[in-house]
Protein backbone atom coordinates (compact mmCIF):
# COMPACT_ATOMS: atom_id res chain seq x y z
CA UNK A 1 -0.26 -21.84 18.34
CA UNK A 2 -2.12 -19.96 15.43
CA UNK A 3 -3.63 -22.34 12.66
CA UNK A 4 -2.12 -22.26 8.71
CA UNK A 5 -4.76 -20.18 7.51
CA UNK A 6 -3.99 -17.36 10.09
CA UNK A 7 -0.05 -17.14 9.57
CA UNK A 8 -0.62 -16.93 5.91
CA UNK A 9 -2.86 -13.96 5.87
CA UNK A 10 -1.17 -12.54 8.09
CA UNK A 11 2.52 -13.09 5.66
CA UNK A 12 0.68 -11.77 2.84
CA UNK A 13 -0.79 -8.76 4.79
CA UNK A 14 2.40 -8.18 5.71
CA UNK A 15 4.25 -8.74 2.73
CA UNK A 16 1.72 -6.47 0.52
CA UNK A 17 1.70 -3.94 3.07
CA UNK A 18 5.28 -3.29 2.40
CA UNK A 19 5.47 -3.47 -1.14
CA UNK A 20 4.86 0.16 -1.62
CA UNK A 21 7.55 1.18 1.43
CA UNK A 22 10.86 0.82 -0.38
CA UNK A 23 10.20 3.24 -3.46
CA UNK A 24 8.61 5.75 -1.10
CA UNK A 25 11.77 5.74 0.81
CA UNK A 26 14.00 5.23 -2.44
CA UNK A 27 12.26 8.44 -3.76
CA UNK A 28 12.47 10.37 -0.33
CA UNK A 29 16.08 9.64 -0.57
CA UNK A 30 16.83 10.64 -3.67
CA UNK A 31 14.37 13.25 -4.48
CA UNK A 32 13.56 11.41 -7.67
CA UNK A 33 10.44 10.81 -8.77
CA UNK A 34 10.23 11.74 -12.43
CA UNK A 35 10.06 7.77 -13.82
CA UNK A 36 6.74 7.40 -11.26
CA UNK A 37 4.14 6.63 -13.50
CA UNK A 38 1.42 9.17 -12.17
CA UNK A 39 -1.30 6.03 -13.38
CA UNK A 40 0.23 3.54 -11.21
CA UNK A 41 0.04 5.85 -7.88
CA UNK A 42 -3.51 6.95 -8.23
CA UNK A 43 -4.82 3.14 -9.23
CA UNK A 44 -2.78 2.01 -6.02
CA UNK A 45 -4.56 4.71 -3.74
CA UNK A 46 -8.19 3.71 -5.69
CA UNK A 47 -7.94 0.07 -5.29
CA UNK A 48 -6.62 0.13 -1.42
CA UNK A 49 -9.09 2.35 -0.57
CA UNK A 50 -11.34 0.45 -2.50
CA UNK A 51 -10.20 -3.15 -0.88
CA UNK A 52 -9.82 -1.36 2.49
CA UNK A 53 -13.92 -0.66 2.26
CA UNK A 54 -14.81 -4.12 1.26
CA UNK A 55 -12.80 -5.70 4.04
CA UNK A 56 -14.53 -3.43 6.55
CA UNK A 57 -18.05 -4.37 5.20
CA UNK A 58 -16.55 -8.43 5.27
CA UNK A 59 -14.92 -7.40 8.75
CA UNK A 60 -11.75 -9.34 7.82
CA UNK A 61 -8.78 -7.58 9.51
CA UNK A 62 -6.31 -9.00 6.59
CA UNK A 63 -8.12 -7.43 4.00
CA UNK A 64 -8.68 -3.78 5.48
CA UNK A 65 -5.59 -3.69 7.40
CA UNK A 66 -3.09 -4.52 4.46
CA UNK A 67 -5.04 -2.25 2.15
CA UNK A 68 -5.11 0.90 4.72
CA UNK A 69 -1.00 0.56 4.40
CA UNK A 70 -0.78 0.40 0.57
CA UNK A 71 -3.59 3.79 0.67
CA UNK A 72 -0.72 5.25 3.29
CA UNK A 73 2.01 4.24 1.05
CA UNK A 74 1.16 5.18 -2.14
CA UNK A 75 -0.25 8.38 -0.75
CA UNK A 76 2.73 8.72 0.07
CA UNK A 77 4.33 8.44 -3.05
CA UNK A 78 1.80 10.41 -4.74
CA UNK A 79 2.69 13.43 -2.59
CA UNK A 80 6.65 12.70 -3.17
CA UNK A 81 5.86 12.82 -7.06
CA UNK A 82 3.95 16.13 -6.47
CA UNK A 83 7.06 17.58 -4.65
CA UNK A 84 9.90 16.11 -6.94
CA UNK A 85 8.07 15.10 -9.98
């Protein structure tokens, strides 16, 4: 059975790997995108990519793993508010 430590990083990787996934599908949906803030998306891609590098230089699958899905997600967004923006 995994230990504590492991089911909680894996919860939060989980958890903050979806964060991002409702509003790109709420904007896909709707085609809305216009109250984006064009700030928030491009801080969300930096810092992911960002996190994703330092967890590859700590090896630590929670880190790198989680922050590769926010970089998809709010790449994902960022192209939405570039089509419907």
């Amino acid at each position: 059975m995994p230990d504590l430590m492991f089911l909680l990083g894996l919860s939060g990787s989980i958890t903050a790997s979806i964060l991002f996934f409702p509003q790109v599908w709420a904007s896909y949906r709707t085609k809305r995108t216009k109250d984006l803030s064009w700030a928030v998306i491009l801080i969300g891609i930096i810092n992911g990519a960002i996190w994703t590098v330092y967890g590859l230089l700590k090896a630590d699958m929670f880190i790198y793993a989680t922050n590769s899905m926010i970089v998809i997600a709010t790449s994902m967004l960022l192209m939405l508010k570039r089509k419907y923006g």
